[in-house]
Protein backbone atom coordinates (compact mmCIF):
# COMPACT_ATOMS: atom_id res chain seq x y z
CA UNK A 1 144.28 51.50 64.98
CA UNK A 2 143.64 54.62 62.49
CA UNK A 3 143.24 52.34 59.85
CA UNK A 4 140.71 49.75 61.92
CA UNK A 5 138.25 52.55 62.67
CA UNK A 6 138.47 54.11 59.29
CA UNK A 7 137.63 50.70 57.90
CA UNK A 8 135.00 49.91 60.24
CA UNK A 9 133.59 53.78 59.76
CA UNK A 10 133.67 52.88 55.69
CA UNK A 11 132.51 49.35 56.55
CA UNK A 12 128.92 50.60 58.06
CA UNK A 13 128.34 53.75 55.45
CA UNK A 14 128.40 51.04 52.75
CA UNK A 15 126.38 48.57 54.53
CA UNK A 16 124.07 50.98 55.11
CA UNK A 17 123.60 51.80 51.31
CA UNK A 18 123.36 48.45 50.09
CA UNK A 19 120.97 47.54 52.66
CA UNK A 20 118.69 50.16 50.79
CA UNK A 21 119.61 49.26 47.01
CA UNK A 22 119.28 45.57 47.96
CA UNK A 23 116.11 46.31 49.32
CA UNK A 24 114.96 47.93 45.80
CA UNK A 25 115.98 45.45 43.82
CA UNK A 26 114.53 42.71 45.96
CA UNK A 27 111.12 44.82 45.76
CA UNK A 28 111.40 45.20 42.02
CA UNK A 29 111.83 41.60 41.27
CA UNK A 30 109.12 41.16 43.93
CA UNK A 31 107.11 43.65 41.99
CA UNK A 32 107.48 41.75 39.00
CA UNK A 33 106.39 38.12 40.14
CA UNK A 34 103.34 39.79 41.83
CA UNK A 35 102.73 40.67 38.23
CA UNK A 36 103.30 37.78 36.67
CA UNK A 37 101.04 35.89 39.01
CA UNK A 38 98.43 38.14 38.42
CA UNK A 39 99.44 37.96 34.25
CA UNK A 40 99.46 34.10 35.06
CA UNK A 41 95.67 34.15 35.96
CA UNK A 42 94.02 36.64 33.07
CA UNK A 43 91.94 34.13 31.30
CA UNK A 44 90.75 34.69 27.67
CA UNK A 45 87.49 33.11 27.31
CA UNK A 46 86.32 31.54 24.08
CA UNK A 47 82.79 31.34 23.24
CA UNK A 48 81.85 28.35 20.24
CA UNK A 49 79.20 28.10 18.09
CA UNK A 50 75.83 27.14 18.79
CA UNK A 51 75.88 24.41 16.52
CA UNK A 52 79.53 22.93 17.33
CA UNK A 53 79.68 19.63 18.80
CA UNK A 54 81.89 18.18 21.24
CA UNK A 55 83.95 16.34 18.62
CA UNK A 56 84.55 19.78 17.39
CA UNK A 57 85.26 21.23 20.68
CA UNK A 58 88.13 18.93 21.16
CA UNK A 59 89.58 19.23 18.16
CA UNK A 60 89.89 22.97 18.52
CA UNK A 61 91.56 22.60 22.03
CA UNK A 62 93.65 19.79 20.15
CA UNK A 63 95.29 23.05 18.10
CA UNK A 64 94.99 25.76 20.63
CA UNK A 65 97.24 23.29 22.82
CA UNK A 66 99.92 23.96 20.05
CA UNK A 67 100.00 27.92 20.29
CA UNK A 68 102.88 29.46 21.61
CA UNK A 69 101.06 31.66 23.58
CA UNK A 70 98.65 29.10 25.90
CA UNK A 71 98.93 28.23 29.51
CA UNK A 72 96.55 25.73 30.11
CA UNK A 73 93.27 25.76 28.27
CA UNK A 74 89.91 24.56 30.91
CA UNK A 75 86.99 22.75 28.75
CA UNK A 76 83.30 24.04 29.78
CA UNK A 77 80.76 21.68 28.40
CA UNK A 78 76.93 23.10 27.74
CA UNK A 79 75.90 20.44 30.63
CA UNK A 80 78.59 22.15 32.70
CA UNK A 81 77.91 25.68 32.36
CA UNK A 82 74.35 25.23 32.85
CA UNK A 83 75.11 23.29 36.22
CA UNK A 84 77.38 26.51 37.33
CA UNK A 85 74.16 28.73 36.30
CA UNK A 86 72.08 26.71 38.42
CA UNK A 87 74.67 26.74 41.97
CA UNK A 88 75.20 30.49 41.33
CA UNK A 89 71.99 31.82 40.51
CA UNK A 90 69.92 28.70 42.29
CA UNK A 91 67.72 28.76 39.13
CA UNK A 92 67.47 26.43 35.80
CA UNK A 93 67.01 28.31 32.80
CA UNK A 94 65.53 25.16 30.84
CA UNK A 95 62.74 25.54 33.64
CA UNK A 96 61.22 28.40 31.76
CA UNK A 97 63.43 28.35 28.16
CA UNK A 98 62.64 24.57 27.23
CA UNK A 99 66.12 24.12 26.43
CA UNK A 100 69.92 24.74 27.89
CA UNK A 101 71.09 27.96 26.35
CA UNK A 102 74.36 27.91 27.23
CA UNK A 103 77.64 26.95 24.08
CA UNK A 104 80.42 25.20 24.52
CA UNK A 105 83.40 27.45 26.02
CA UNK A 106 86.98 27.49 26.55
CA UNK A 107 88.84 29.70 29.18
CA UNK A 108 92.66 29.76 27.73
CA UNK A 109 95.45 30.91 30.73
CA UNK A 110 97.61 33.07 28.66
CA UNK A 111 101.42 33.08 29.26
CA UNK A 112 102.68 35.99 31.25
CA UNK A 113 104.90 37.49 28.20
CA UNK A 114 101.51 37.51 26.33
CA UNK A 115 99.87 39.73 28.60
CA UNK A 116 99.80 42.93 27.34
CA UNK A 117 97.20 44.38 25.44
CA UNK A 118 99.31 43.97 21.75
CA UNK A 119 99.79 40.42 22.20
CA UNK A 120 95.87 39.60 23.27
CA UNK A 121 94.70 41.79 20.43
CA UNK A 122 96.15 39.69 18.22
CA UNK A 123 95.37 36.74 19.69
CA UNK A 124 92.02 37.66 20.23
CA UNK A 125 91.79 38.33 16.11
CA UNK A 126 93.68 34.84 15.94
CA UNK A 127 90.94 33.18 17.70
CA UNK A 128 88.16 34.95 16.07
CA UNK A 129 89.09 33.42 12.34
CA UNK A 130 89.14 29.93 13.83
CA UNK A 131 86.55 27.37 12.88
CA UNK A 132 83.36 27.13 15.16
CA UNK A 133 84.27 30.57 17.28
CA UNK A 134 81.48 32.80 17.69
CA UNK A 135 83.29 35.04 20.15
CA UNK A 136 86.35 36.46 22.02
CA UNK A 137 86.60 38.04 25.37
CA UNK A 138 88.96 39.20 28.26
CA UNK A 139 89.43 41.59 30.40
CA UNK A 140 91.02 44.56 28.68
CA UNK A 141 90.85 47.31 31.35
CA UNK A 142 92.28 44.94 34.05
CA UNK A 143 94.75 44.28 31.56
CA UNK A 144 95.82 48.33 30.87
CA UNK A 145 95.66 48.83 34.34
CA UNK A 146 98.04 45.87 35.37
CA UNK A 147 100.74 47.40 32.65
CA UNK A 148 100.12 50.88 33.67
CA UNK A 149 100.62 50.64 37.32
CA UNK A 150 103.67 48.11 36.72
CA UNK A 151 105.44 50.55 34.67
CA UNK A 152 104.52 53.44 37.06
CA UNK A 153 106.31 50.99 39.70
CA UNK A 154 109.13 50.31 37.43
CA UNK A 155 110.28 53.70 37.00
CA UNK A 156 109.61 55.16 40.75
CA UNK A 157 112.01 52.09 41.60
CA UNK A 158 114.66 53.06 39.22
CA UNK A 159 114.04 56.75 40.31
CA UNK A 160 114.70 55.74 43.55
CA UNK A 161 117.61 52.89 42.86
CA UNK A 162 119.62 55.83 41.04
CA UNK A 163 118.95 58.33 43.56
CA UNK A 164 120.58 55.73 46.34
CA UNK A 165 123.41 55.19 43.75
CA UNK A 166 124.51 58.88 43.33
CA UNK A 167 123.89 59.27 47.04
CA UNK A 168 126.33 55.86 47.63
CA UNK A 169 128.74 57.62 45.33
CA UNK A 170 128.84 60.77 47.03
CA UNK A 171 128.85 59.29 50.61
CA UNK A 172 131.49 56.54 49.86
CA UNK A 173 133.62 58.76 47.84
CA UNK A 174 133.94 61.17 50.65
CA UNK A 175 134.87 58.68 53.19
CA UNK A 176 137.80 57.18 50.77
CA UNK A 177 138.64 60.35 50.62
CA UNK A 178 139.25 60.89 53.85
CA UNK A 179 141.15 57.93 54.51
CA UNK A 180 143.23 58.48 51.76
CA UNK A 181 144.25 62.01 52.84
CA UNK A 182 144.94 60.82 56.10
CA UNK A 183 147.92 58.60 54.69
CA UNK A 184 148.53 61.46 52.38
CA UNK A 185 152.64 61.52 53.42
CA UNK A 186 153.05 58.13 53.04
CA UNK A 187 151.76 58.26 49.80
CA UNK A 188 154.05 61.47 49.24
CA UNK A 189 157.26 59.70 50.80
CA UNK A 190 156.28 56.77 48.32
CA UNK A 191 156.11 59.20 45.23
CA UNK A 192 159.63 60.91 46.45
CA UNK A 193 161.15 57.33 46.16
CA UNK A 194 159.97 56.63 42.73
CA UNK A 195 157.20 54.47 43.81
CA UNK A 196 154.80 53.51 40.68
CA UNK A 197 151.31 54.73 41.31
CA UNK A 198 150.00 51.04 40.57
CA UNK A 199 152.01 49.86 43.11
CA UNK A 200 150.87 52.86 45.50
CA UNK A 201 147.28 52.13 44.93
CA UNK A 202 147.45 48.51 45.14
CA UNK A 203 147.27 48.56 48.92
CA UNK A 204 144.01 51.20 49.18
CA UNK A 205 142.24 48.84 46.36
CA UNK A 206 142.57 45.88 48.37
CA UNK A 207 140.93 47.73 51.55
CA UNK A 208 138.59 48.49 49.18
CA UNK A 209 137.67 45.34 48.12
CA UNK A 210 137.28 43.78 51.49
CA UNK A 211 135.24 46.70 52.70
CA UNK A 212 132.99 45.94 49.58
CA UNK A 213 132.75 42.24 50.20
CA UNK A 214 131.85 42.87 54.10
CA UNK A 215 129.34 45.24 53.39
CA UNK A 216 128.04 43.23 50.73
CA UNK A 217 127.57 39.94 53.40
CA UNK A 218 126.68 42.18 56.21
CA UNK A 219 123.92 44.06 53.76
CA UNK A 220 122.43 40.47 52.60
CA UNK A 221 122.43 38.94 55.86
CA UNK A 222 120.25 42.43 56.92
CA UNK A 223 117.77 41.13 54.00
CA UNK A 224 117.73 37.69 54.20
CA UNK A 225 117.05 38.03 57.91
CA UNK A 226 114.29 40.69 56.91
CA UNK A 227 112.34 38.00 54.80
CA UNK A 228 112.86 35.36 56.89
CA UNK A 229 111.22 37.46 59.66
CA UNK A 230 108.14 38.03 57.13
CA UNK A 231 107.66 34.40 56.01
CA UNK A 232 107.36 33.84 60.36
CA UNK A 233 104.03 35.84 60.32
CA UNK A 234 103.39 35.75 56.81
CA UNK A 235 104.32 32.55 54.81
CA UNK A 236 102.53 33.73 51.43
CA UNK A 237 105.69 36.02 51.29
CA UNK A 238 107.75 33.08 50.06
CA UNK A 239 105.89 32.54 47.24
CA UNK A 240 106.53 36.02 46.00
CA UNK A 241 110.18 36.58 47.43
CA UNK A 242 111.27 33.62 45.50
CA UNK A 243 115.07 31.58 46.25
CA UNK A 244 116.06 32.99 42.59
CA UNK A 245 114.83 36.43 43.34
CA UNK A 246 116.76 36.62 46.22
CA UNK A 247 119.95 34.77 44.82
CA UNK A 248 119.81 37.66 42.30
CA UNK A 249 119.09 40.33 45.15
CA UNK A 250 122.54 38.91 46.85
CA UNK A 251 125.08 38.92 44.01
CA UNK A 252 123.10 42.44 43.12
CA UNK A 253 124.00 43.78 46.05
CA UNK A 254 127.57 42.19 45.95
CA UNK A 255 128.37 43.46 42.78
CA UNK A 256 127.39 46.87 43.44
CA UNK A 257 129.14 46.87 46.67
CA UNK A 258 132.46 45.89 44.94
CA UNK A 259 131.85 48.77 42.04
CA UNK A 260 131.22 51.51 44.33
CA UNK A 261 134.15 50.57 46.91
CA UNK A 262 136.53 49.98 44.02
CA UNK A 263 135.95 52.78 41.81
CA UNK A 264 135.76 55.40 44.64
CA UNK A 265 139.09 54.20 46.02
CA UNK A 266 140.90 54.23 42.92
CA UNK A 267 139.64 57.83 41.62
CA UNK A 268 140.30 58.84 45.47
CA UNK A 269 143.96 57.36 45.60
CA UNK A 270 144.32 58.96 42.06
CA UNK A 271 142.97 62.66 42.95
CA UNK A 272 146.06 62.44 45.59
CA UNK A 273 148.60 60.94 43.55
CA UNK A 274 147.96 64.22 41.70
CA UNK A 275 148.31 66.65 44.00
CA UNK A 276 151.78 68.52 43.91
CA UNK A 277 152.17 68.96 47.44
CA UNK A 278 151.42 67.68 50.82
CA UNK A 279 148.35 70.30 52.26
């Protein structure tokens, strides 16, 4: 009966804990497809040449197609762009110019691991020594802002993911502890026979390991429930709280469960092995 409630008492602490790390890992990979999704959308727009043709046009998406670093690549025609002129601003330039004033452009997606402001320098200087390019353009303070506030989120999430660990450390160890020193005379009476301290811990380790398993199921079922709940009222959540993220998010949470039972258990069972006496 002892043993029941000290498991159960062990069982909730660390269910508690991994609740909250699962929960910053989930938002951290969360945080990071938000990003890409916005990455996935910067658009570097390519202006051409007055005097390039279409023939030239296409050939110059023909070998943009090949660069490691394109998405998709959308065509805008002269006849196109003046059309968009005309629906947005309701008024035809050739009206009053005598001729559409618009070049040929090309607005290239850019992979996500492009993104950052390094990469699209150099791409933008790649794109400026190309044949037929007059000019280059993005959106370079979206793009520092995007990095700065992800890495801002990045390390307030680690802050706070080692600040749970050392707290799950603390809080775990102390309740091994106490289990552990309330079967301090059998584990006496077990030294007094000659018992090995392998074969004394075994039994503690495998408590451990189902109370890390448990609380590892009982902590994803707390955030898988959670998103569901989410996707009910919001179903744009899915497409940010992705299967994989959460897959990752579980076996996360699992594995950290599993470390933090285990290790406190066995450095718990070993600080009483050591003691001399029975107190």
């Amino acid at each position: 009966m002892v043993w029941a409630m000290q498991a159960f008492t062990s069982t909730v602490s660390v269910s508690l804990l991994l609740i909250l790390l699962g929960f910053v890992v989930l938002f951290s990979l969360t945080a990071r497809v938000v990003a890409d999704s916005v990455r996935e959308n910067l658009t570097v727009t390519v202006v051409l040449e007055d005097d390039a043709q279409s023939a030239d046009a296409e050939q110059l998406q023909d070998s943009l197609n090949t660069k490691c670093y394109v998405s998709n690549i959308d065509y805008i025609s002269r006849e196109q762009a003046l059309q968009e002129q005309i629906e947005s601003m309701g008024i035809d330039p050739t009206d009053f110019l005598g001729a559409n004033p618009f070049s040929i452009s090309m607005e290239i997606k850019v992979k996500p691991e492009y993104s950052c402001n390094d990469s699209l320098q150099w791409i933008s200087a790649e794109l400026r020594n190309m044949k037929y390019v007059a000019d280059v353009m993005y959106q370079k303070d979206l793009v520092e802002s995007l990095n700065r506030n992800l890495h801002r989120a990045s390390f307030f999430l680690l802050g706070v993911a080692l600040l749970l660990v050392i707290i799950s450390l603390s809080l775990i160890n102390n309740t091994v502890r106490l289990s552990v020193f309330a079967h301090r005379f059998v584990i006496h009476t077990m030294k007094l026979v000659g018992a090995k301290w392998s074969f004394i811990r075994r039994p503690f380790l495998v408590r451990g390991f189902w109370i890390g398993v448990v609380s590892a199921l009982i902590a994803d079922a707390v955030i898988f429930f959670s998103v569901h709940w989410a996707a009910v009222y919001d179903a744009s959540v899915l497409h940010y709280v992705t299967q994989q993220n959460l897959i990752i998010t579980a076996l996360s949470v699992l594995g950290i469960g599993l470390l933090l039972s285990l290790v406190c258990t066995y450095f718990s069972v070993t600080h009483c092995l050591k003691m001399r006496g029975v107190y």
